[in-house]
N, C-alpha and C. Protein backbone atom coordinates (compact mmCIF):
# COMPACT_ATOMS: atom_id res chain seq x y z
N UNK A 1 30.56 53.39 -31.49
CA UNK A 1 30.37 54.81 -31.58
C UNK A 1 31.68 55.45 -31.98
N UNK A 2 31.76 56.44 -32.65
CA UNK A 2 32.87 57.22 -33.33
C UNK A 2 32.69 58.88 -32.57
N UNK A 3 34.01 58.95 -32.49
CA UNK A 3 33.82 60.58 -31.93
C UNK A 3 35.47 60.67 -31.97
N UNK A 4 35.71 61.77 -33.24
CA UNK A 4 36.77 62.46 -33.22
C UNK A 4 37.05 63.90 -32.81
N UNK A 5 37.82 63.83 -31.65
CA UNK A 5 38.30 65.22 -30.74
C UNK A 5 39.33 65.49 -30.95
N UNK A 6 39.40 66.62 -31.94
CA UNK A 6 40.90 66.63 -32.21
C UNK A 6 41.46 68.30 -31.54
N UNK A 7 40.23 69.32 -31.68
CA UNK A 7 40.45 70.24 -31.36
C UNK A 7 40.06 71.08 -30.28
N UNK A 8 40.31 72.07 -29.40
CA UNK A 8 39.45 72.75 -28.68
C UNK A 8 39.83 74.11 -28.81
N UNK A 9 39.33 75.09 -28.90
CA UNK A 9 39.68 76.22 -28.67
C UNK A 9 40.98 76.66 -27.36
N UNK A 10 40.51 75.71 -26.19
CA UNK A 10 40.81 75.84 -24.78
C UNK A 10 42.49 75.79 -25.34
N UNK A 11 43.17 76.08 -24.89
CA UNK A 11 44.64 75.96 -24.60
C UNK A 11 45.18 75.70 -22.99
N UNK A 12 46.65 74.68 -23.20
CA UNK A 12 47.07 74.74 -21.91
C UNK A 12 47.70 75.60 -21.25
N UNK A 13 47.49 76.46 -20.06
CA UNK A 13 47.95 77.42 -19.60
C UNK A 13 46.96 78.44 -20.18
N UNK A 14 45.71 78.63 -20.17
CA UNK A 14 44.85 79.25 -20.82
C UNK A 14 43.84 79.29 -19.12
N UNK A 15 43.44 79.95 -18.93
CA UNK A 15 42.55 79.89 -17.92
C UNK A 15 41.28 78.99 -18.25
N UNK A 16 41.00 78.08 -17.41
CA UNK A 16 39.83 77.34 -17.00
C UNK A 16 38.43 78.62 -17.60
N UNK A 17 37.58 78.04 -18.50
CA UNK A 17 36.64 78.52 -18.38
C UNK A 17 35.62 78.18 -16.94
N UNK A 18 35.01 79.34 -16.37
CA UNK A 18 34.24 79.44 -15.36
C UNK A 18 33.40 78.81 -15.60
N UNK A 19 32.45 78.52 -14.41
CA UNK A 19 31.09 77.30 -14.42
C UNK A 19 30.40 78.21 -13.11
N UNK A 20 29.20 77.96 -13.31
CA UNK A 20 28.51 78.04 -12.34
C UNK A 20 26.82 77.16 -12.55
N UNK A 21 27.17 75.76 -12.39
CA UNK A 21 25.98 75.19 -12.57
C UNK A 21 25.63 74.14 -11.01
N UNK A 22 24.81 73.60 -11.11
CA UNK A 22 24.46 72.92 -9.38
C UNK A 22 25.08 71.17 -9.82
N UNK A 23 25.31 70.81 -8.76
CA UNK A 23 25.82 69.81 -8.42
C UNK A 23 24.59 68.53 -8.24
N UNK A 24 24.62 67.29 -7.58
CA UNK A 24 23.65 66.09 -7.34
C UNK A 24 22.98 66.56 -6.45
N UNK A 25 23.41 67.61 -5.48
CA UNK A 25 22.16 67.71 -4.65
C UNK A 25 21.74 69.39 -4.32
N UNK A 26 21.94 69.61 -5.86
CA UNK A 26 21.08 70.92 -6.12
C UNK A 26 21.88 72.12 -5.86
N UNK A 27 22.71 71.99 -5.11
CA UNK A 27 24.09 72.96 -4.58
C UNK A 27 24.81 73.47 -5.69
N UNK A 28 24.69 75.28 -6.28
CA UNK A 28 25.29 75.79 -7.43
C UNK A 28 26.96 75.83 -7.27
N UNK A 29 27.84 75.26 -7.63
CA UNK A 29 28.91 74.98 -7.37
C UNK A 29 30.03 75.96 -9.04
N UNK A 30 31.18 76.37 -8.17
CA UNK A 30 32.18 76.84 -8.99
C UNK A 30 33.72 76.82 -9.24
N UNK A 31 33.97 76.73 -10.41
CA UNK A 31 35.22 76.16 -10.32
C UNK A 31 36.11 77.02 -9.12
N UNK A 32 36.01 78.66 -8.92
CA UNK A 32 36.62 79.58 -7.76
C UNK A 32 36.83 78.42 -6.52
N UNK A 33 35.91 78.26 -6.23
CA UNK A 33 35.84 76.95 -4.54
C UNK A 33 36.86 76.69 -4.81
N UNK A 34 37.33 76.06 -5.41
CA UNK A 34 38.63 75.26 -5.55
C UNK A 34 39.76 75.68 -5.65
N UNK A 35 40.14 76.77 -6.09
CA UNK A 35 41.50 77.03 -6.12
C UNK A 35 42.42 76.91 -4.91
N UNK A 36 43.54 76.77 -5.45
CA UNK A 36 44.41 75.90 -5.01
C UNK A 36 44.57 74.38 -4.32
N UNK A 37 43.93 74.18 -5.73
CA UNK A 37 43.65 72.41 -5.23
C UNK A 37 43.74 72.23 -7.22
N UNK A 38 43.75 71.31 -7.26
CA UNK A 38 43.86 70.12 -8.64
C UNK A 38 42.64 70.05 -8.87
N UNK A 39 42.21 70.28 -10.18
CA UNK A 39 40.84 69.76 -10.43
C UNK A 39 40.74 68.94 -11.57
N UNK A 40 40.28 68.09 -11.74
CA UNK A 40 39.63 67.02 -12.83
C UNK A 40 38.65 67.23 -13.19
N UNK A 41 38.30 68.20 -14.11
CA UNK A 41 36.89 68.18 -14.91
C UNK A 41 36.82 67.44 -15.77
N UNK A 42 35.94 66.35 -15.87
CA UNK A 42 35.81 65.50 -16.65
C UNK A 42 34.23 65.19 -17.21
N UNK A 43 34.31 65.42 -18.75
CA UNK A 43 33.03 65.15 -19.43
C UNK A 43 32.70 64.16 -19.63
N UNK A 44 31.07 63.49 -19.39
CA UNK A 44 30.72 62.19 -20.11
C UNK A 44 29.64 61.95 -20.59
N UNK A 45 29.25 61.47 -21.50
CA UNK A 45 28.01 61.41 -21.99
C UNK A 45 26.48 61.22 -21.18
N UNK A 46 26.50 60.36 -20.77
CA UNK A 46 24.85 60.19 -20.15
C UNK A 46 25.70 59.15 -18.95
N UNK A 47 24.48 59.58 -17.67
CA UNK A 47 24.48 58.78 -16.70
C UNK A 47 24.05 57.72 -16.75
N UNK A 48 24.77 56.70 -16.18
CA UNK A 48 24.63 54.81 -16.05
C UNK A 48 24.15 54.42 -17.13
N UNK A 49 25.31 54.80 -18.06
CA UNK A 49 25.90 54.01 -19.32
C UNK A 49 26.98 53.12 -18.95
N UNK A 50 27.33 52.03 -19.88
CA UNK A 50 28.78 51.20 -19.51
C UNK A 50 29.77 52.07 -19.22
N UNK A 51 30.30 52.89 -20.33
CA UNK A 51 31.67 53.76 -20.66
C UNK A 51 31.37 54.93 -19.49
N UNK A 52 30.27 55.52 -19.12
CA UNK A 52 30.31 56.20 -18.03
C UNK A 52 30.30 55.30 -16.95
N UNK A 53 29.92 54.57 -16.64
CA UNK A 53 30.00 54.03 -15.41
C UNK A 53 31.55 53.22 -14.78
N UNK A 54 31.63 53.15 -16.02
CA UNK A 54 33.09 52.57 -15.92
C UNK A 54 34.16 53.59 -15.27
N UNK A 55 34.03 54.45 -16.15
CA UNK A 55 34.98 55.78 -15.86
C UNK A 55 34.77 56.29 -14.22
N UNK A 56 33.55 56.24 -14.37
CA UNK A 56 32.93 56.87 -12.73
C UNK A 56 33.98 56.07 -11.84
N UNK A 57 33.40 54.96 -11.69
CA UNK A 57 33.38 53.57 -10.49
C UNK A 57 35.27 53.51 -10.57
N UNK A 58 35.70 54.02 -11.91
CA UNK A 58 37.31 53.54 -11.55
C UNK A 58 37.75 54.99 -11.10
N UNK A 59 37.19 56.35 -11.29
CA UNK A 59 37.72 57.50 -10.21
C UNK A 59 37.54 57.60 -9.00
N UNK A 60 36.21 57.20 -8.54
CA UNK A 60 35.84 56.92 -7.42
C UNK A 60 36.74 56.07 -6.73
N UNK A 61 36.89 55.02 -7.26
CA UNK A 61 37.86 53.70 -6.74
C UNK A 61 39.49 54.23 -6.21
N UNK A 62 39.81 55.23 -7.04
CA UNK A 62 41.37 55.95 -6.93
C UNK A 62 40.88 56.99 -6.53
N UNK A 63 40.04 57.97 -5.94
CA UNK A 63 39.65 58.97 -5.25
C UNK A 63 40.59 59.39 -4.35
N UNK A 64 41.06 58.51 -3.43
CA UNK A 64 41.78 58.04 -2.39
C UNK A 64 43.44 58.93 -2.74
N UNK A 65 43.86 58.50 -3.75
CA UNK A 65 45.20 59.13 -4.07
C UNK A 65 44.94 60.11 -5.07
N UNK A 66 43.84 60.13 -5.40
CA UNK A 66 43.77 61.55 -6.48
C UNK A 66 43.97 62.96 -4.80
N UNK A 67 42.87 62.79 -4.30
CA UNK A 67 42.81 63.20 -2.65
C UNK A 67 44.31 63.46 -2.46
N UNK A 68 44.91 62.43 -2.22
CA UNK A 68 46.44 62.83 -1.76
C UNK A 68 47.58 63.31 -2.29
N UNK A 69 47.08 63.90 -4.00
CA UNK A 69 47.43 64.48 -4.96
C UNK A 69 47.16 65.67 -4.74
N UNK A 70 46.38 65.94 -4.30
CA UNK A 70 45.88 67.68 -3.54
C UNK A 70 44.38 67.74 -4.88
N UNK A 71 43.86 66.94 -5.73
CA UNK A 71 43.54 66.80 -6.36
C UNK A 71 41.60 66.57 -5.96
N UNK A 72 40.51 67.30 -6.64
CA UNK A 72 39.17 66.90 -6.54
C UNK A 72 38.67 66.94 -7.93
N UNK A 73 38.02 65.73 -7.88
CA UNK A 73 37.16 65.36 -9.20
C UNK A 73 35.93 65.99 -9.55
N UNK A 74 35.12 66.56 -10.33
CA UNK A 74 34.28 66.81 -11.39
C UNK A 74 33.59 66.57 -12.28
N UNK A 75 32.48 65.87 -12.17
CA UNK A 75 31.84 64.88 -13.59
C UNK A 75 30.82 66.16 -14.27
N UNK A 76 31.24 66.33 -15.16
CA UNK A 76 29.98 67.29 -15.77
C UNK A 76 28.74 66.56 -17.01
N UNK A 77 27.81 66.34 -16.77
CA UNK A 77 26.99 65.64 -18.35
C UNK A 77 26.06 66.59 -18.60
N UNK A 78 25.27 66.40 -19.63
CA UNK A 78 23.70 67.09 -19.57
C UNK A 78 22.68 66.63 -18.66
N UNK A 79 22.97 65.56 -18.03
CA UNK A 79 22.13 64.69 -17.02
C UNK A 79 21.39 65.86 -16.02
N UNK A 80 20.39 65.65 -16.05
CA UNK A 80 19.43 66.34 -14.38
C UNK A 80 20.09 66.34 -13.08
N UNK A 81 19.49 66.67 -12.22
CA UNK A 81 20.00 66.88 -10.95
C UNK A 81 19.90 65.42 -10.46
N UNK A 82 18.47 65.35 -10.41
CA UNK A 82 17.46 63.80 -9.93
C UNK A 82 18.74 62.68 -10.74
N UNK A 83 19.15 63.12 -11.96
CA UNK A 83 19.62 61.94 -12.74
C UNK A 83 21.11 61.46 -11.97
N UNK A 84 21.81 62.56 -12.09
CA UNK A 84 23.27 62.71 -11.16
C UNK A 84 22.45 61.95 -9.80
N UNK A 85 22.06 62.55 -9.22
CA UNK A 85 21.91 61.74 -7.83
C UNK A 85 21.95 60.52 -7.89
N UNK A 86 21.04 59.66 -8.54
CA UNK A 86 20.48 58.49 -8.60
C UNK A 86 21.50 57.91 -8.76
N UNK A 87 22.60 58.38 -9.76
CA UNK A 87 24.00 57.63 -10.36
C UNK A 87 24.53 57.75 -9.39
N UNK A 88 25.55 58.58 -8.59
CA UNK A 88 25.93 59.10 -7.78
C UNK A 88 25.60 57.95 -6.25
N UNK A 89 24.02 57.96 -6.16
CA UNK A 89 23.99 56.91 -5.13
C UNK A 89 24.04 55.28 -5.75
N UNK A 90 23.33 55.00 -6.76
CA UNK A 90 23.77 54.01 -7.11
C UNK A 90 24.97 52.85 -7.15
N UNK A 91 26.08 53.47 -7.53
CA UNK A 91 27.47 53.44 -7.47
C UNK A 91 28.31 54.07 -6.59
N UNK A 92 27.83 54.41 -5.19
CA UNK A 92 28.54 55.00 -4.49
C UNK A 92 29.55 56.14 -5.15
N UNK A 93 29.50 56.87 -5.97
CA UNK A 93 30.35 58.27 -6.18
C UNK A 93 30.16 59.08 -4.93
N UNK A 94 31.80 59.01 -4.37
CA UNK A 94 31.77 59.96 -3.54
C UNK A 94 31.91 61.90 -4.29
N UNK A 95 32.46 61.76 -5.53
CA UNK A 95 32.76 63.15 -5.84
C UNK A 95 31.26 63.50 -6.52
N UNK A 96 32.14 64.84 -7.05
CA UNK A 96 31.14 66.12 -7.19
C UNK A 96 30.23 65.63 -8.98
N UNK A 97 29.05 65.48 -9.19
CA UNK A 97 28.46 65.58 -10.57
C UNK A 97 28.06 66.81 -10.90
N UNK A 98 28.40 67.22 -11.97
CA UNK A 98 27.64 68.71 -12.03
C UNK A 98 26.72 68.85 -13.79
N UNK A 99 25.54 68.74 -13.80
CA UNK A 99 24.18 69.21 -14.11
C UNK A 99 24.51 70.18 -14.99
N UNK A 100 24.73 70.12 -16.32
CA UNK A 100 24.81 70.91 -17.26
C UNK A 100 23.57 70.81 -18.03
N UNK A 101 22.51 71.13 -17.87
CA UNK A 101 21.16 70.85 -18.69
C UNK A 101 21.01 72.04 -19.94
N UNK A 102 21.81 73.07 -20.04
CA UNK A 102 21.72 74.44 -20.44
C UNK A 102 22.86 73.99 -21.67
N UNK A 103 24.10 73.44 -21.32
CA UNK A 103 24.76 73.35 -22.34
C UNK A 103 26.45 74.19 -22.14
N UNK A 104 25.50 75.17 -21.16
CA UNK A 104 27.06 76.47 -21.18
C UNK A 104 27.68 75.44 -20.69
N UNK A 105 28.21 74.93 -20.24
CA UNK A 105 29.65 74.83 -19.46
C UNK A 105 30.28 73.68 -20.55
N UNK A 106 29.44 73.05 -20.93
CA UNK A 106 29.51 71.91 -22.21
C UNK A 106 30.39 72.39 -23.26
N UNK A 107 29.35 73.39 -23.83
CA UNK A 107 29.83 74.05 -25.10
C UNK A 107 31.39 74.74 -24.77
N UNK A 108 31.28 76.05 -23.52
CA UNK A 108 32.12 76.21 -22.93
C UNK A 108 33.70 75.60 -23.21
N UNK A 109 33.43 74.09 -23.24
CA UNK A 109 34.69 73.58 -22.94
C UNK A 109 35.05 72.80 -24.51
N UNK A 110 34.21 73.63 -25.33
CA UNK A 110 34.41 72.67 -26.27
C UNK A 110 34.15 71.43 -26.93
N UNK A 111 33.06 70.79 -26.04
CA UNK A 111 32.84 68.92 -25.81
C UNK A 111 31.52 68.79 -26.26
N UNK A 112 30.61 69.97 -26.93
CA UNK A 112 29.55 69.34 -27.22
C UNK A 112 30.04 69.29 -28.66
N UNK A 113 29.87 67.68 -29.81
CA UNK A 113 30.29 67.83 -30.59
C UNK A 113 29.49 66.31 -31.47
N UNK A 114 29.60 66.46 -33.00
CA UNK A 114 28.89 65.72 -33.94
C UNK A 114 29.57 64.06 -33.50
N UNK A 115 29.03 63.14 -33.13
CA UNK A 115 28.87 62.13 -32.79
C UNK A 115 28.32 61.28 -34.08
N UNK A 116 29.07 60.16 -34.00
CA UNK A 116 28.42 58.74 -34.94
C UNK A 116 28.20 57.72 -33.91
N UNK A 117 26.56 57.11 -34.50
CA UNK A 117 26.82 55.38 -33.93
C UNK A 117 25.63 54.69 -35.09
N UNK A 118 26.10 53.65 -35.44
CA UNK A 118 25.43 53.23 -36.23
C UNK A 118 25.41 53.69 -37.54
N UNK A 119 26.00 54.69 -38.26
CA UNK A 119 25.50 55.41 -39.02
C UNK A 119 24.80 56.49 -39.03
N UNK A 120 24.42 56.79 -37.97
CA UNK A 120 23.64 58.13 -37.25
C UNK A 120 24.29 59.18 -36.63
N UNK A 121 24.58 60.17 -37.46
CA UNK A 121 25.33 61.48 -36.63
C UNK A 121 24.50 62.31 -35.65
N UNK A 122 25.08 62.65 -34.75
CA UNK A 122 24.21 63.33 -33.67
C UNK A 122 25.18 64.33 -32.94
N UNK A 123 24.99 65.05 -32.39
CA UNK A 123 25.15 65.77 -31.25
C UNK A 123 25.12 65.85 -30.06
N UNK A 124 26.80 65.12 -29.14
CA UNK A 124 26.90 65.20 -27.95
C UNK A 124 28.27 65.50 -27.36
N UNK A 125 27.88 64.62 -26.17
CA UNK A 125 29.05 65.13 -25.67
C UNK A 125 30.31 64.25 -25.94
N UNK A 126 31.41 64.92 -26.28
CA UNK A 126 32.64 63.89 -26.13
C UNK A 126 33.06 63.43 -24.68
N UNK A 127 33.98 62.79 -24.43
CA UNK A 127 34.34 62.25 -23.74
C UNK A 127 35.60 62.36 -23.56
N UNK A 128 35.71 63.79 -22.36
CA UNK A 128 37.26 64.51 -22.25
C UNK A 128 37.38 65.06 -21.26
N UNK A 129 38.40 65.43 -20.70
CA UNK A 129 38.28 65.83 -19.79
C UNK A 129 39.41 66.94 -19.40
N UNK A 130 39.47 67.75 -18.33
CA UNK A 130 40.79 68.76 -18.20
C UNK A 130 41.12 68.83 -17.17
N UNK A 131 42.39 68.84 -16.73
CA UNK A 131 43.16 68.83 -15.26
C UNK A 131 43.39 70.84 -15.34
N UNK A 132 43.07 71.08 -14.55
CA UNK A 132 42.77 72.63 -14.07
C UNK A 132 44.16 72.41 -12.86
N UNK A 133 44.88 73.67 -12.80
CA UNK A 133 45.69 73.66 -11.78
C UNK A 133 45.21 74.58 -10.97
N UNK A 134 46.16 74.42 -9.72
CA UNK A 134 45.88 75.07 -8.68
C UNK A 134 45.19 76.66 -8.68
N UNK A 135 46.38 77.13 -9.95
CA UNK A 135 45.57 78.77 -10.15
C UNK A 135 44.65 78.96 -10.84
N UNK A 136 43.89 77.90 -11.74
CA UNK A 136 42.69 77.80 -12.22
C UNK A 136 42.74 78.02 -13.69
N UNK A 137 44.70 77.45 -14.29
CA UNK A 137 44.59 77.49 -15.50
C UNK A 137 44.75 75.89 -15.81
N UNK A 138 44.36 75.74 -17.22
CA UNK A 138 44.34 74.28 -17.92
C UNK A 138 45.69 74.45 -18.11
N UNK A 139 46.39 72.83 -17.71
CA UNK A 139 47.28 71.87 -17.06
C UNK A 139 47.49 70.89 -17.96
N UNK A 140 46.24 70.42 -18.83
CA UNK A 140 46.62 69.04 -19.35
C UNK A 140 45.05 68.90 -19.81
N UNK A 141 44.77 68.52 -21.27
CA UNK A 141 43.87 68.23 -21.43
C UNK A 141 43.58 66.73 -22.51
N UNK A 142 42.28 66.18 -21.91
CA UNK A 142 42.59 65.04 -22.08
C UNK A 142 41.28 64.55 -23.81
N UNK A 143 41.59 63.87 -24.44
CA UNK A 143 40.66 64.09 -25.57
C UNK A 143 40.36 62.30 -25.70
N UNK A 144 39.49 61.62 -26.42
CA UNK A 144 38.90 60.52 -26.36
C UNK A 144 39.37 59.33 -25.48
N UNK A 145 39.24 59.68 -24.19
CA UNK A 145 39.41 59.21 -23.16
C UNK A 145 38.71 57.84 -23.03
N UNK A 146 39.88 56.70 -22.18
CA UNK A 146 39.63 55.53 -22.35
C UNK A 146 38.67 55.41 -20.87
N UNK A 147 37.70 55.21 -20.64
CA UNK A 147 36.88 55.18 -19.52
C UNK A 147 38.18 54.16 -18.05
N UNK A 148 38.40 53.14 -18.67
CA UNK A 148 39.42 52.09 -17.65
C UNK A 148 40.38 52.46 -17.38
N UNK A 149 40.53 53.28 -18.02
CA UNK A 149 42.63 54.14 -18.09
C UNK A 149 42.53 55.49 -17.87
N UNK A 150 41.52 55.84 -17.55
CA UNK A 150 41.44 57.43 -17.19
C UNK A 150 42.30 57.37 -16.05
N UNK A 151 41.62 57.63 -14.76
CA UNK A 151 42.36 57.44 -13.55
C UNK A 151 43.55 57.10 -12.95
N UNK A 152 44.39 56.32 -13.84
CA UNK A 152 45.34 55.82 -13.72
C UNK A 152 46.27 57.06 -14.46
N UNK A 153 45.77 57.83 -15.90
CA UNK A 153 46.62 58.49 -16.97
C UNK A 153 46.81 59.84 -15.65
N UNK A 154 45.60 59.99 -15.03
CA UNK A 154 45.63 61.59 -14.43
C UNK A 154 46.41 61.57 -13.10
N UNK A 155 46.65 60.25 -12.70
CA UNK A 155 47.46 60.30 -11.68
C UNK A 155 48.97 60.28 -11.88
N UNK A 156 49.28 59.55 -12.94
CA UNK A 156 50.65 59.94 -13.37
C UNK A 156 50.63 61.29 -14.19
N UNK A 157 49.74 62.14 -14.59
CA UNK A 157 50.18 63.48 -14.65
C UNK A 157 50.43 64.17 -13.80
N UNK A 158 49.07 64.06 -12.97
CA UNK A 158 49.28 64.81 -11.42
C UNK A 158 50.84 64.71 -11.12
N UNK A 159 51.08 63.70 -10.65
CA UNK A 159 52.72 63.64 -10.24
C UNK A 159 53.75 64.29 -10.67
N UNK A 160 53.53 63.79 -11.72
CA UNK A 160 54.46 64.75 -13.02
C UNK A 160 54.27 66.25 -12.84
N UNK A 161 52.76 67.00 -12.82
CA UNK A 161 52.88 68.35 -13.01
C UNK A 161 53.05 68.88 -11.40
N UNK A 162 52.78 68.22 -10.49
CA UNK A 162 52.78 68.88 -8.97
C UNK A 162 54.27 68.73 -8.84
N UNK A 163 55.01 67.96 -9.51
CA UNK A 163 56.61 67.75 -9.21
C UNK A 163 57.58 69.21 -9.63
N UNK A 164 56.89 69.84 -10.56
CA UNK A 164 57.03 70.84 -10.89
C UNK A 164 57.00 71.88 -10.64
């Protein structure tokens, strides 16, 4: 599959676009809750795929020191509520999935975008994600993200930008 992210409107130090969509267990959730904490919004294509699952199972896995980073994670897809759950319990994800079926928060961020596989262009989501700081502006944003090396890249930013 091919997916070039080169641009977003979003800027760093640009305020977090707002969300208000429900979470795995139906709960309408917003980026506000969070302030003053680290956030990882992170986009991915479809639930319990390889490249998503991968990504999932290795944030989940470092949860632990993202946590002690002052830091909470964010999975946003087009996936259902029912769909997030199922993943979510499947793979033990302890963090938050959030249910974009509408598109706003997608488009929002820039990530719904022309996709190749096979020779077939389509329309989805990239695979990116944004570290939101404490005051609820973008920090660091992340563009064709390696599903295995995510977790590891955001924790040495974290460090880096909380050192600051």
């Amino acid at each position: 599959m091919s997916v070039t992210m080169s641009q977003t409107s979003l800027q760093i130090g640009a305020p977090a676009p707002e969300l208000n969509i429900p979470d795995q267990t139906g709960t309408e959730r917003t980026l506000a809750e969070y302030r003053g904490r680290w956030v990882l919004l992170y986009f991915y294509p479809k639930d319990d795929t390889p490249g998503c699952t991968t990504e999932a199972c290795t944030l989940r896995d470092n949860l632990p020191k993202l946590q002690g980073l002052n830091a909470v994670v964010l999975g946003v897809s087009k996936d259902t509520v029912k769909s997030h759950a199922r993943f979510a319990e499947k793979y033990g994800l302890p963090f938050i999935l959030l249910a974009d079926e509408e598109l706003n928060v997608i488009k929002s961020y820039d990530v719904w975008q022309q996709k190749k596989f096979m020779g077939r262009e389509y329309m989805g989501v990239a695979r990116s994600s944004f570290l939101i700081d404490p005051e609820g502006k973008i920090a660091k944003i992340y563009f064709n993200v390696k599903p295995a090396e995510h977790a590891t890249q955001v924790m040495q930013d974290l460090e880096t930008l909380a050192a600051k």
